[in-house]
N, C-alpha and C. Protein backbone atom coordinates (compact mmCIF):
# COMPACT_ATOMS: atom_id res chain seq x y z
N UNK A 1 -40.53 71.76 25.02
CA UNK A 1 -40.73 73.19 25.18
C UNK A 1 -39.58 73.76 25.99
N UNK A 2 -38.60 75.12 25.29
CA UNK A 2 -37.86 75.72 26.27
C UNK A 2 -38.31 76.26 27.01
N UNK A 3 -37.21 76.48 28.15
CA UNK A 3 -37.22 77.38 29.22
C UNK A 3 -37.30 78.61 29.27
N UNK A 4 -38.46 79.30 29.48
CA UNK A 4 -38.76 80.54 29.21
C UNK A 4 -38.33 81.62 29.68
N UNK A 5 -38.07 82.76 29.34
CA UNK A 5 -37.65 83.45 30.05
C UNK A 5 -37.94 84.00 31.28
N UNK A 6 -39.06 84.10 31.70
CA UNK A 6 -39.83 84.54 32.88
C UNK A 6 -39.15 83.13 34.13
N UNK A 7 -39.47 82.00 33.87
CA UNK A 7 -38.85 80.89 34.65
C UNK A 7 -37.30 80.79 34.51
N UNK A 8 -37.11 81.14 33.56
CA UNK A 8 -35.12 81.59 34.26
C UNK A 8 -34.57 82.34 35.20
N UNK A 9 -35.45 83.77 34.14
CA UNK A 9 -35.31 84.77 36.26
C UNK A 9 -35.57 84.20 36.86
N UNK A 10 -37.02 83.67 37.35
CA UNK A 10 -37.50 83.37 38.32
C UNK A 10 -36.14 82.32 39.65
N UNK A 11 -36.16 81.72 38.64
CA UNK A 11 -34.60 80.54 39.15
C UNK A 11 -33.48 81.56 39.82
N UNK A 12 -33.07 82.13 38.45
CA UNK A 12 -31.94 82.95 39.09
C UNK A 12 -32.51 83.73 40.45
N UNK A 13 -33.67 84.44 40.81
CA UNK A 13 -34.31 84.97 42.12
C UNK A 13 -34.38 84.21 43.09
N UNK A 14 -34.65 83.07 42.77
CA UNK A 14 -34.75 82.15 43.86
C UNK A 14 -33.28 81.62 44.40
N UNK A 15 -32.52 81.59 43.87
CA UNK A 15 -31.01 81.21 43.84
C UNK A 15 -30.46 82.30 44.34
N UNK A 16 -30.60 83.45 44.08
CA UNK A 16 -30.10 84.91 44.85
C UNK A 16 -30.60 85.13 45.99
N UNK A 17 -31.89 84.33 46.33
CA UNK A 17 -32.66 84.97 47.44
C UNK A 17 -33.24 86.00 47.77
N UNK A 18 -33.29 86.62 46.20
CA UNK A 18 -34.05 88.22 46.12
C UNK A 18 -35.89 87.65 46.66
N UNK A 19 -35.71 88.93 47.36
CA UNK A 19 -37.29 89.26 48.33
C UNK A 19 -38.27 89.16 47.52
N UNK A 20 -39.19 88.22 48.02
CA UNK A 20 -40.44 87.91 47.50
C UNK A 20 -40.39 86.86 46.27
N UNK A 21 -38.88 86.14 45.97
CA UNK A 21 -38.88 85.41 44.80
C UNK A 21 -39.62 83.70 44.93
N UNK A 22 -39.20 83.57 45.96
CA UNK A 22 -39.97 82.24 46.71
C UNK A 22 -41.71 82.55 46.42
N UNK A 23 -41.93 83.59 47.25
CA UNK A 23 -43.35 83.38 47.33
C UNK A 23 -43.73 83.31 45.59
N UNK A 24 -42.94 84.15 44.43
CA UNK A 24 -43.32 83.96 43.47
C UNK A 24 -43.17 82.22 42.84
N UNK A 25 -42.56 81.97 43.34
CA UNK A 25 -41.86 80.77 42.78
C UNK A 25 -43.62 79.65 43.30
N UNK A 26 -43.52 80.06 44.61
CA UNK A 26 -44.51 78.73 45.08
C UNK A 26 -45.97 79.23 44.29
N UNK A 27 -46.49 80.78 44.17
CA UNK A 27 -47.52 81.00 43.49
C UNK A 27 -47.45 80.21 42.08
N UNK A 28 -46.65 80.59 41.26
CA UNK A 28 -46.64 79.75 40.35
C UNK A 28 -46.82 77.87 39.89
N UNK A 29 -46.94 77.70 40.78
CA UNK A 29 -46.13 76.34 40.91
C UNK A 29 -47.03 75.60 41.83
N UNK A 30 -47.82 76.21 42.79
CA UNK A 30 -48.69 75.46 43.89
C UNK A 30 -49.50 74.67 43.28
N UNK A 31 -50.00 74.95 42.11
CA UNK A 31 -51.31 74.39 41.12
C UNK A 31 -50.91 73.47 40.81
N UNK A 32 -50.22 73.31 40.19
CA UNK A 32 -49.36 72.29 39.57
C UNK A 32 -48.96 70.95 40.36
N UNK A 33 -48.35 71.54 41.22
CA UNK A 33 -47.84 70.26 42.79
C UNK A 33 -48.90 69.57 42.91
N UNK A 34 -49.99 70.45 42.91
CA UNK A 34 -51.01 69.66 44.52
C UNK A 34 -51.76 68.88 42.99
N UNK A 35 -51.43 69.44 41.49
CA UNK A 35 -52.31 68.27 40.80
C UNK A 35 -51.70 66.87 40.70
N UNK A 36 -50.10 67.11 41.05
CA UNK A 36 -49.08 66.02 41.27
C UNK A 36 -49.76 64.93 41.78
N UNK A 37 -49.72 65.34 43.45
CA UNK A 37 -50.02 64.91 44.32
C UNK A 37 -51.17 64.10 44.17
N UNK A 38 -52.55 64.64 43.73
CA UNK A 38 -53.77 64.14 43.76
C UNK A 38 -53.81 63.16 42.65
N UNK A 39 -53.23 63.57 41.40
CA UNK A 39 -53.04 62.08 40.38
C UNK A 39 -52.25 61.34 40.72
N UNK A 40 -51.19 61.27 41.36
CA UNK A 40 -50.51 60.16 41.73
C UNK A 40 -50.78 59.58 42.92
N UNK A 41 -52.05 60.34 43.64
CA UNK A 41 -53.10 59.16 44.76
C UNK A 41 -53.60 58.59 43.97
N UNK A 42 -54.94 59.40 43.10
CA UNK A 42 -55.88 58.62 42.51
C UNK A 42 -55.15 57.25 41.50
N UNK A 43 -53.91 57.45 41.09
CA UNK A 43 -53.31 56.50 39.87
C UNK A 43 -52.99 55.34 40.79
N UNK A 44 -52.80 55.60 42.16
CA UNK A 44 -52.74 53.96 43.25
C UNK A 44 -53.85 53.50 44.19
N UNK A 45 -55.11 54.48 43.81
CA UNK A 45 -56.13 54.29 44.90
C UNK A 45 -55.67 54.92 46.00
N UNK A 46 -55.33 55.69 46.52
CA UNK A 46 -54.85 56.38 47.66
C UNK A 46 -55.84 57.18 48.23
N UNK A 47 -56.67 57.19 48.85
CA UNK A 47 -57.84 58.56 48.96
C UNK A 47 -57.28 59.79 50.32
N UNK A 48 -56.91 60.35 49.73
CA UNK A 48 -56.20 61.60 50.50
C UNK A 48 -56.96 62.65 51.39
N UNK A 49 -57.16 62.94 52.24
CA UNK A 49 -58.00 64.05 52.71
C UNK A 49 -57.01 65.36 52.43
N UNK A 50 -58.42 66.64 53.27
CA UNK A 50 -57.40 67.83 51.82
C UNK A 50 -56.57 68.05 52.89
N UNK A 51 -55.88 67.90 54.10
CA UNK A 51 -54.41 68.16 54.98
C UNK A 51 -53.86 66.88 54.86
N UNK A 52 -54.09 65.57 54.40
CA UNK A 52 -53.13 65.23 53.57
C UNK A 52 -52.38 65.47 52.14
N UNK A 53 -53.55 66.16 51.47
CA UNK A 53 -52.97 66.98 49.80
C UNK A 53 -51.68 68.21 50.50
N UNK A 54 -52.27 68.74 51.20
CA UNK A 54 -51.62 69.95 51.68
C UNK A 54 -50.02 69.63 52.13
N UNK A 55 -50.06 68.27 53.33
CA UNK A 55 -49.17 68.35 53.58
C UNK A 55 -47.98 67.73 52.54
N UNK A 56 -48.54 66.49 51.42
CA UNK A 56 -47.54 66.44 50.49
C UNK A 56 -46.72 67.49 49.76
N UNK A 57 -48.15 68.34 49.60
CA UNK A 57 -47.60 69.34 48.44
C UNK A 57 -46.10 70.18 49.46
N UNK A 58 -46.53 70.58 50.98
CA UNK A 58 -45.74 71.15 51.14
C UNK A 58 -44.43 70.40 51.42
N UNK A 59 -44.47 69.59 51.62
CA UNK A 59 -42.92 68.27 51.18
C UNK A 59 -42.57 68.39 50.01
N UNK A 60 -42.84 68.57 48.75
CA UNK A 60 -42.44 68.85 47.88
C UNK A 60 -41.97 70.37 47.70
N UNK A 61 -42.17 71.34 48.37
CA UNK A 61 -41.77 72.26 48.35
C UNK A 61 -40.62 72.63 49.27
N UNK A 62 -40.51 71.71 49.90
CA UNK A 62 -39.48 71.82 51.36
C UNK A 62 -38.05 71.24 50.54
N UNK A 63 -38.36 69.80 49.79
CA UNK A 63 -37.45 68.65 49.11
C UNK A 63 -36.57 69.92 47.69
N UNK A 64 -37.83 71.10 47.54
CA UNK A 64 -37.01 72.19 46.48
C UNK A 64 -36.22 73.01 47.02
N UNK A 65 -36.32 73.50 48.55
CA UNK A 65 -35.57 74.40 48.96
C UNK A 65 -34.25 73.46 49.59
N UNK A 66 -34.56 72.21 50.06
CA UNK A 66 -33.71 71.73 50.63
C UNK A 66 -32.08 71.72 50.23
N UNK A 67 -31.25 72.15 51.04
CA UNK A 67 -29.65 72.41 50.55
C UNK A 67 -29.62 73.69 49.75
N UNK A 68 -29.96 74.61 50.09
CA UNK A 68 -29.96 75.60 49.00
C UNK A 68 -30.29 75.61 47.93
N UNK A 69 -31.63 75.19 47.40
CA UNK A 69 -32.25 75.18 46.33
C UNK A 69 -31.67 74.20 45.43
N UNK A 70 -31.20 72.85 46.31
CA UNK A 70 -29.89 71.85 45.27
C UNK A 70 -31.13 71.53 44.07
N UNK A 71 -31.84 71.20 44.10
CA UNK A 71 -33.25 70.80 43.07
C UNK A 71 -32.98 71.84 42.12
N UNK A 72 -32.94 73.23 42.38
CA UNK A 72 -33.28 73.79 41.26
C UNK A 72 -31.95 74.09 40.59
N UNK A 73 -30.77 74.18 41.33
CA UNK A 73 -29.44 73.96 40.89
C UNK A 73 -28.98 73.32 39.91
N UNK A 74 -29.61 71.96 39.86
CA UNK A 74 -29.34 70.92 39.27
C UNK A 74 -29.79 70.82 37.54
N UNK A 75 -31.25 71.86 37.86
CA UNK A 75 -32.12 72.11 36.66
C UNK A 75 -30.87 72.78 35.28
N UNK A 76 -30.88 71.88 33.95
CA UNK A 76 -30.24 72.37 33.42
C UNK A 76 -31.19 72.90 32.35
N UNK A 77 -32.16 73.06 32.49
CA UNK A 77 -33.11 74.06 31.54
C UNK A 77 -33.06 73.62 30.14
N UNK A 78 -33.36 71.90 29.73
CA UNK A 78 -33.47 71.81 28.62
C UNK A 78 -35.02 70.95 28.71
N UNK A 79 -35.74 71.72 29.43
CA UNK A 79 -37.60 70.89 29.64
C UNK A 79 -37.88 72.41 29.93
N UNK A 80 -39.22 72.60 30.04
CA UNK A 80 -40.05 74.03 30.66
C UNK A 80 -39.64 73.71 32.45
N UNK A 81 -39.51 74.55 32.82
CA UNK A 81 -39.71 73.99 34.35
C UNK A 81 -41.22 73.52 35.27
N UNK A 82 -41.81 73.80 34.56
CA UNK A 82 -43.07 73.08 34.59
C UNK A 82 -42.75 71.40 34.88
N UNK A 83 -42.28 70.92 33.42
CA UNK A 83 -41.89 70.05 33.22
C UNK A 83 -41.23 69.23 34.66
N UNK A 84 -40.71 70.29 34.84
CA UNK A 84 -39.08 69.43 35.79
C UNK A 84 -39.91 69.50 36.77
N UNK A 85 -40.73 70.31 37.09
CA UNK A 85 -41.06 70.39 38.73
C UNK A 85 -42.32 69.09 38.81
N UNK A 86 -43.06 68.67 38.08
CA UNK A 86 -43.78 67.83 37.47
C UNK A 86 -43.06 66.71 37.62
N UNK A 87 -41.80 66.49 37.09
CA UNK A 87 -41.32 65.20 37.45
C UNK A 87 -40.60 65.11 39.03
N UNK A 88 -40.14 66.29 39.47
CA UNK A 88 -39.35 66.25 40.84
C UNK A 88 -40.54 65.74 41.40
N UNK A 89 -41.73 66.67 41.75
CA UNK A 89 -42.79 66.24 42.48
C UNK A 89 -43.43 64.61 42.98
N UNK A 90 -43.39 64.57 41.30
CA UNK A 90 -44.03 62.65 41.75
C UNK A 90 -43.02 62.29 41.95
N UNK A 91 -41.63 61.96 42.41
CA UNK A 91 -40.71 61.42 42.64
C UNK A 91 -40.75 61.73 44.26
N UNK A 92 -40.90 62.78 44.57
CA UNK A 92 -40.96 63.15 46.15
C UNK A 92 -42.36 62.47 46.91
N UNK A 93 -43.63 62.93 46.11
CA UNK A 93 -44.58 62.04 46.54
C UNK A 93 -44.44 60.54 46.54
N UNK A 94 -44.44 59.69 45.58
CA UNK A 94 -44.28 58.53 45.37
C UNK A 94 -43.43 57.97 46.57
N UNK A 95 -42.69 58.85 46.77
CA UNK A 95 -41.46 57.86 48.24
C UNK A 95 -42.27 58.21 49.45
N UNK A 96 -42.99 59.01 49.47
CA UNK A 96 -43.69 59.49 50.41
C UNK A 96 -45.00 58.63 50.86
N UNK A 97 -44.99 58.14 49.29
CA UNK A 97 -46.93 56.85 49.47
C UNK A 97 -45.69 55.75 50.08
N UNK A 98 -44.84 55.54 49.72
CA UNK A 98 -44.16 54.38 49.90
C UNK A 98 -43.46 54.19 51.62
N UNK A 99 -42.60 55.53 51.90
CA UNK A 99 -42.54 55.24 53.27
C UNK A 99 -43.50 55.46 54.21
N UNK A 100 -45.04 55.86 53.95
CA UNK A 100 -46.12 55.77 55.02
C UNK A 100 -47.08 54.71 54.78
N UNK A 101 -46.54 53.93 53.46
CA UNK A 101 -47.32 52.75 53.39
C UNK A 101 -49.06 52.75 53.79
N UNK A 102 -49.07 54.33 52.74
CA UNK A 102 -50.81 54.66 52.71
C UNK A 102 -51.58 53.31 51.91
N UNK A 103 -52.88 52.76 52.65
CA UNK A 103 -53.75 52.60 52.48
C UNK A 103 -54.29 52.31 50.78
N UNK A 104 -54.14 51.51 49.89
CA UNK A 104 -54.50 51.35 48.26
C UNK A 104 -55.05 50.09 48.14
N UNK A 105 -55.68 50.19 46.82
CA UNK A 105 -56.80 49.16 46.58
C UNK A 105 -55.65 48.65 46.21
N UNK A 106 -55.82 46.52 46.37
CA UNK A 106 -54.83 45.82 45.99
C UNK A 106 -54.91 45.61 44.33
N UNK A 107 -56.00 46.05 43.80
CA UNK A 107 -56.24 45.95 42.29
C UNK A 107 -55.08 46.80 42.00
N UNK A 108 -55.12 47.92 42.35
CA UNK A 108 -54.25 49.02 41.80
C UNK A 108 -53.13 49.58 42.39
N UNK A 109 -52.34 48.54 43.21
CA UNK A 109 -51.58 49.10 43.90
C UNK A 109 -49.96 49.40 43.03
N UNK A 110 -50.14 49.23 42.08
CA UNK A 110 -48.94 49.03 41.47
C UNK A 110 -48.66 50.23 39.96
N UNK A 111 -50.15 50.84 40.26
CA UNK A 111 -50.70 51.74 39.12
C UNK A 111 -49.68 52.84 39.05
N UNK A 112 -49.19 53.15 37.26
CA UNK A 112 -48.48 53.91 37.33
C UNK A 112 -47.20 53.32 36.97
N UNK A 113 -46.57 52.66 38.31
CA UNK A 113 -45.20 52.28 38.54
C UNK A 113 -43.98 51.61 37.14
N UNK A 114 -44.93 51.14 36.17
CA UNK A 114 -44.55 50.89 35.14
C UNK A 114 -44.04 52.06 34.28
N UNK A 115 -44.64 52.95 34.30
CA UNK A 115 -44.27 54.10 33.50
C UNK A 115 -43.05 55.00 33.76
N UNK A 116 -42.39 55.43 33.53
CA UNK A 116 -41.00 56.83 33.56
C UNK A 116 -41.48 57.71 33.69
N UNK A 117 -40.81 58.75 34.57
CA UNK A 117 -41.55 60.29 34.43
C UNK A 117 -41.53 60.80 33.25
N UNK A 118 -40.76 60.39 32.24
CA UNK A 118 -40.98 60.79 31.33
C UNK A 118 -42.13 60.62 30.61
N UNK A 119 -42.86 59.35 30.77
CA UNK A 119 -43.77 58.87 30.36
C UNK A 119 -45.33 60.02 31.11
N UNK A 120 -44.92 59.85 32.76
CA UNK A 120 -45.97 60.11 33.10
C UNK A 120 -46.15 61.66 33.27
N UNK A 121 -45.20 62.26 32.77
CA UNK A 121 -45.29 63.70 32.86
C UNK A 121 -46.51 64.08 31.05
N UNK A 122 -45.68 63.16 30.27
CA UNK A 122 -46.50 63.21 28.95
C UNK A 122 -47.64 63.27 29.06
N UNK A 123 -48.35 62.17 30.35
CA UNK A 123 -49.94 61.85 30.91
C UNK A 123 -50.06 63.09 31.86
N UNK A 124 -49.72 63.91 32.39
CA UNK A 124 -49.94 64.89 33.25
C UNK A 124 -49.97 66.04 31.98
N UNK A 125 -49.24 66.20 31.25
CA UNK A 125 -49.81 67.40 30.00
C UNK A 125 -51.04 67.11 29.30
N UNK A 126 -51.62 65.95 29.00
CA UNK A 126 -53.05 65.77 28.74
C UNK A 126 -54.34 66.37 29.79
N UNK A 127 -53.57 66.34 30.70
CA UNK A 127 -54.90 66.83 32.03
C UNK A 127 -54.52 68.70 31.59
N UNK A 128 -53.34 69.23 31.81
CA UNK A 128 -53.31 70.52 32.02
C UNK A 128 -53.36 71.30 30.91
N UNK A 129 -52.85 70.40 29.83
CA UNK A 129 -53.20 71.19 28.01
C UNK A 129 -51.80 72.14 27.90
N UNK A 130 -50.98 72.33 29.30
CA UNK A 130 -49.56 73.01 29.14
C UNK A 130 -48.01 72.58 29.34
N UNK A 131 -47.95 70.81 29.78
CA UNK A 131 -46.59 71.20 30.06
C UNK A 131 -46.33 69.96 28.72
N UNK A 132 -45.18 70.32 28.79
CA UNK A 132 -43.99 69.49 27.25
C UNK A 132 -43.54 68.51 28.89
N UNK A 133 -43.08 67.03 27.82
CA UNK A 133 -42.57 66.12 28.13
C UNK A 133 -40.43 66.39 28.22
N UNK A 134 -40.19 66.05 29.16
CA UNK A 134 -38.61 66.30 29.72
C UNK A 134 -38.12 65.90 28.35
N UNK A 135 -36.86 66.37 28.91
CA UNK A 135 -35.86 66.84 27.71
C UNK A 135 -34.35 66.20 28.40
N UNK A 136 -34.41 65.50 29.65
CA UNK A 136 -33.14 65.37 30.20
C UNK A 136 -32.42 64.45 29.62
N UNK A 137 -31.08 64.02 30.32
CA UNK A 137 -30.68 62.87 29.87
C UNK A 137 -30.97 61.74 30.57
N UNK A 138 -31.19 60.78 28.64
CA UNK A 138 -31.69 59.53 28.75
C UNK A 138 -30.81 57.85 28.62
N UNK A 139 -30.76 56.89 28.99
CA UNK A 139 -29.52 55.91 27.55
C UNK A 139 -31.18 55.58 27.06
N UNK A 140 -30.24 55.23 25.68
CA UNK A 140 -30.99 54.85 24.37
C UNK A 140 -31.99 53.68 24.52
N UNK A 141 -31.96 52.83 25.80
CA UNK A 141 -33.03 51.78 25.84
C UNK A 141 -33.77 52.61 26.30
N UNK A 142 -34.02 53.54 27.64
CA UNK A 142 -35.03 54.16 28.35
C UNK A 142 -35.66 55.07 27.24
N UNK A 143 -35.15 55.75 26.37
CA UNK A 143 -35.62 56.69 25.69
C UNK A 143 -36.61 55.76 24.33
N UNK A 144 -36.15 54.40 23.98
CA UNK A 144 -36.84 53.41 23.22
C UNK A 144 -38.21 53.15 24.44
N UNK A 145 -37.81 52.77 25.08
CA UNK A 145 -39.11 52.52 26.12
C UNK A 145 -39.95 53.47 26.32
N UNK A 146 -39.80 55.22 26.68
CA UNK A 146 -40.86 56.22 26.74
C UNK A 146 -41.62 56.07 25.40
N UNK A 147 -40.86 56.13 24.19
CA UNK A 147 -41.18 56.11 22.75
C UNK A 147 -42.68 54.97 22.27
N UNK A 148 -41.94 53.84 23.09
CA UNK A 148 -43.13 52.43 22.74
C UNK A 148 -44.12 52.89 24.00
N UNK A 149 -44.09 53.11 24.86
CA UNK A 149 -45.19 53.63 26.05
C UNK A 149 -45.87 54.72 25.02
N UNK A 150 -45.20 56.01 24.63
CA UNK A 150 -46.55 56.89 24.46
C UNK A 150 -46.77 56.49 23.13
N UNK A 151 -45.71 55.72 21.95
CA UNK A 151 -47.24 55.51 20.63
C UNK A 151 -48.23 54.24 20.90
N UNK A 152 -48.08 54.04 21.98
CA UNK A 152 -49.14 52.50 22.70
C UNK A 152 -50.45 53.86 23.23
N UNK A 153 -49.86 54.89 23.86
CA UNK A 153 -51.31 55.29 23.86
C UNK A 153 -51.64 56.07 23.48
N UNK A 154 -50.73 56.84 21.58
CA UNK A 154 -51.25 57.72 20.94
C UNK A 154 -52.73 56.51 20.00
N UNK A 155 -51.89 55.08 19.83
CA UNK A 155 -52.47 54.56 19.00
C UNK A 155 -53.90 54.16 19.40
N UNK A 156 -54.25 54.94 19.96
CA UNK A 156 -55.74 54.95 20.76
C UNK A 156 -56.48 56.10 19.83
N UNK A 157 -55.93 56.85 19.36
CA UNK A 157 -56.52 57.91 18.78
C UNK A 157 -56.24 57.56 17.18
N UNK A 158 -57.06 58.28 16.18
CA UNK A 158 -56.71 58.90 14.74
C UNK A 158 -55.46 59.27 14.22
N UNK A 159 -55.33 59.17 13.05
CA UNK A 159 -53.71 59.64 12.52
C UNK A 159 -53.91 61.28 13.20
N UNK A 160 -54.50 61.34 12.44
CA UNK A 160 -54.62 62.96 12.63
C UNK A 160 -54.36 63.31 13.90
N UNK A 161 -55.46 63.05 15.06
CA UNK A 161 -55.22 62.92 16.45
C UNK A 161 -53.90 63.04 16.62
N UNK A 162 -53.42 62.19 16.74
CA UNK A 162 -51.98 61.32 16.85
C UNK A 162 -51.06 62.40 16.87
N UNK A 163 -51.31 62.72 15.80
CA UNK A 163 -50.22 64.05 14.97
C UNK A 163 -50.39 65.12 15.66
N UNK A 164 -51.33 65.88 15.78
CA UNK A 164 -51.52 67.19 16.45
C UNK A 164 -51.27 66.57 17.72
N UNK A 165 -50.96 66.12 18.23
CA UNK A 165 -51.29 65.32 20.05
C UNK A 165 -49.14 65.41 20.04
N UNK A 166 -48.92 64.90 18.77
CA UNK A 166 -47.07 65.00 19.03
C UNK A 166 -46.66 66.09 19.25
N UNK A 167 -47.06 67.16 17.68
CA UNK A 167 -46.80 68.10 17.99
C UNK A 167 -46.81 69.28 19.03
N UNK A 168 -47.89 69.15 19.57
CA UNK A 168 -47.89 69.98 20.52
C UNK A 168 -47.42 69.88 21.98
N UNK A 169 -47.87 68.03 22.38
CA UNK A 169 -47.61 68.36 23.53
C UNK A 169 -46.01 67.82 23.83
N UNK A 170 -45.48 67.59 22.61
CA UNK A 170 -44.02 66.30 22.55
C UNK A 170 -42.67 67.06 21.78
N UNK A 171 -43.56 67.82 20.65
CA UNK A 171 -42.33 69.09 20.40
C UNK A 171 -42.93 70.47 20.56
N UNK A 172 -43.76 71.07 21.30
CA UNK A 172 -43.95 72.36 21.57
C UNK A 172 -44.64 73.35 21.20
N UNK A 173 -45.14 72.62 20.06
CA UNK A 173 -45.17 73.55 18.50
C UNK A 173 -46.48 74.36 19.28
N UNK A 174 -46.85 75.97 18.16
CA UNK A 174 -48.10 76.72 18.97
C UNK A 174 -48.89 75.91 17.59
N UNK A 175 -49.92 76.41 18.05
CA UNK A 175 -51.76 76.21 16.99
C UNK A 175 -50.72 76.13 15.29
N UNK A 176 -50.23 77.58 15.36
CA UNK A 176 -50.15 78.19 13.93
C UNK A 176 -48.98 77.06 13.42
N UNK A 177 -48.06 77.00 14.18
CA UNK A 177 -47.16 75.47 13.82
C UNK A 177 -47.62 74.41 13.28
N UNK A 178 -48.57 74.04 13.92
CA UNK A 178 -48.95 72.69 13.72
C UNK A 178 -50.26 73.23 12.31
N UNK A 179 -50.90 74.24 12.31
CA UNK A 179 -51.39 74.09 11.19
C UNK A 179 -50.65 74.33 9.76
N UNK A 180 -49.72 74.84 10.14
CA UNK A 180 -48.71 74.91 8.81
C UNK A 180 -47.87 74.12 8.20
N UNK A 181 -47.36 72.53 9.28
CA UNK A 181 -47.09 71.67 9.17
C UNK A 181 -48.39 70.54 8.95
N UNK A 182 -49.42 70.37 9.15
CA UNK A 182 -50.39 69.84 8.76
C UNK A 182 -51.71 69.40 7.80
N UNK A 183 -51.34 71.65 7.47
CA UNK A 183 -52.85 71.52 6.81
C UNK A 183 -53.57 71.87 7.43
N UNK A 184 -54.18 71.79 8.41
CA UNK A 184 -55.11 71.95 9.29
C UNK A 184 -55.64 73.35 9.67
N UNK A 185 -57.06 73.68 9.71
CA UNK A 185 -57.06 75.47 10.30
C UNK A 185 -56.55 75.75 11.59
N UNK A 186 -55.98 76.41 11.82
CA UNK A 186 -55.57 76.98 13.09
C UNK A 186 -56.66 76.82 14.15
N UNK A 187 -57.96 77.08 14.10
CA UNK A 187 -58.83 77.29 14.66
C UNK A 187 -59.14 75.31 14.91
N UNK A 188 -58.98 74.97 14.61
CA UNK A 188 -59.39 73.23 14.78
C UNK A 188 -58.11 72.63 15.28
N UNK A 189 -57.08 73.43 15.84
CA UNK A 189 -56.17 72.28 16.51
C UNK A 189 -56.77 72.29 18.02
N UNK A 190 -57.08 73.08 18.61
CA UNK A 190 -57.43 73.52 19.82
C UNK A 190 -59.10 72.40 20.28
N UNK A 191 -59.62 71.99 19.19
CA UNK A 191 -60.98 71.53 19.92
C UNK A 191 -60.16 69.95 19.34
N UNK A 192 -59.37 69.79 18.48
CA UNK A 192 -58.66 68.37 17.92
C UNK A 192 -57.72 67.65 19.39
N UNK A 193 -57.46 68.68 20.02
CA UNK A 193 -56.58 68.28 21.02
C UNK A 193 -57.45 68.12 22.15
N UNK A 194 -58.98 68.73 22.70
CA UNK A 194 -59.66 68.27 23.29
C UNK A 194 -60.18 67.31 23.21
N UNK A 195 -60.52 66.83 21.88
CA UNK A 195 -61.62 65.52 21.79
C UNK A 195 -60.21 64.41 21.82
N UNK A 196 -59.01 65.08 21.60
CA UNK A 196 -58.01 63.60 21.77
C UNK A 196 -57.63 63.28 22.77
N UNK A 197 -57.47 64.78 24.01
CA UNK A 197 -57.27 64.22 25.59
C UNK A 197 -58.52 63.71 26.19
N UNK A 198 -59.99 63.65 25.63
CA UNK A 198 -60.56 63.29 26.23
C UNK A 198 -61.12 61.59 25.83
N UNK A 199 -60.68 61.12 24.57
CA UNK A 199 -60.58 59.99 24.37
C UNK A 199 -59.26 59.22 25.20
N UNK A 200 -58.75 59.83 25.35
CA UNK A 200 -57.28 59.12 26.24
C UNK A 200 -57.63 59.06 27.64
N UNK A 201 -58.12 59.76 27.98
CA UNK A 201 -58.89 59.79 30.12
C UNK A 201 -59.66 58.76 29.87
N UNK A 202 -60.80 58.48 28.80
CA UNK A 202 -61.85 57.69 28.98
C UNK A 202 -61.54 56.20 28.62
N UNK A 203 -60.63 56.34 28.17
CA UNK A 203 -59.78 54.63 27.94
C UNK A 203 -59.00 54.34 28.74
N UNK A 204 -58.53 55.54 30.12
CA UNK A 204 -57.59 55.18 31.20
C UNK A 204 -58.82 54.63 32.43
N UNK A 205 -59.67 55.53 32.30
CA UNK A 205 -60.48 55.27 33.61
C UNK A 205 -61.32 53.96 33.51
């Protein structure tokens, strides 16, 4: 999914330092973090109280302003920024479980760690139903590896499944896309993509 126009200004505001662009930036975006945060406890056993949620999330927001917005600088706007902030996030948390050496069940202490953000951002658009999987640059083994990770857990679902589950959340496509490339009524991609994220949670948990 491109970069929309509303999240380009937004960038460029935040990069200018025009008034009130931050607070827009973190409204947008707070939801998102703190779901970061809380799946990538629950994915190591981590049990967080809510001023520990709080204070990650606001480390991740500190790690965006830090150096003059170098994080968002860097963003070359070929993912939604959803996307990007989704992967910055668990990258900031994750070092964060790691240098306070929080507290995890030894069953699961390793949960996750196998996967690429690319991978696990794909698993974070199943929970929210909105963000597209990154778009950055990859080499050709890592990008073979996200590829065998997510058809290992499309192949949990139906062809069909499968299909509407690419399209939408892997190339972008809206309802009317995918029913025009499919066949399918418009009106049945929307409950097709529920019963497929919710067969995918219930085979993770």
């Amino acid at each position: 999914m491109a970069l929309s126009d509303y999240d380009r200004e937004l960038i460029q505001r935040c990069l200018a330092r025009t008034a009130g662009a931050w607070e827009d930036f973190a409204d947008r975006f707070i939801g998102l973090v703190t779901h970061v945060v809380t799946h990538s406890a629950d994915a190591r056993n981590i049990r967080l109280e809510r001023h520990d949620v709080e204070d990650h999330v606001a480390e991740v927001f500190l790690q965006i302003i830090k150096n003059d917005f170098a994080v968002l600088r860097r963003f070359q706007g070929r993912s939604s920024l959803a996307t990007y902030i989704t992967v910055i996030a668990r990258r900031v948390v994750v070092r964060e479980f790691i240098s306070k050496k929080l507290p995890q069940s030894s069953e699961d202490s390793d949960a996750g760690d196998g996967e690429s953000d690319y991978v696990v951002a794909f698993r974070m658009s199943l929970d929210t139903g909105k963000i597209s999987i990154p778009d950055d640059e990859q080499s050709a083994e890592q990008q073979l590896i996200n590829k065998e990770q997510i058809d290992s857990l499309l192949a949990k679902l139906s062809d069909q499944e499968a299909s509407v589950m690419r399209l939408f959340h892997m190339e972008g496509k809206s309802y009317d896309e995918i029913s025009s490339l499919t066949g399918m009524p418009s009106n049945s991609i929307g409950p097709t993509l529920t019963r497929a994220r919710a067969k995918l949670s219930s085979q993770d948990s």
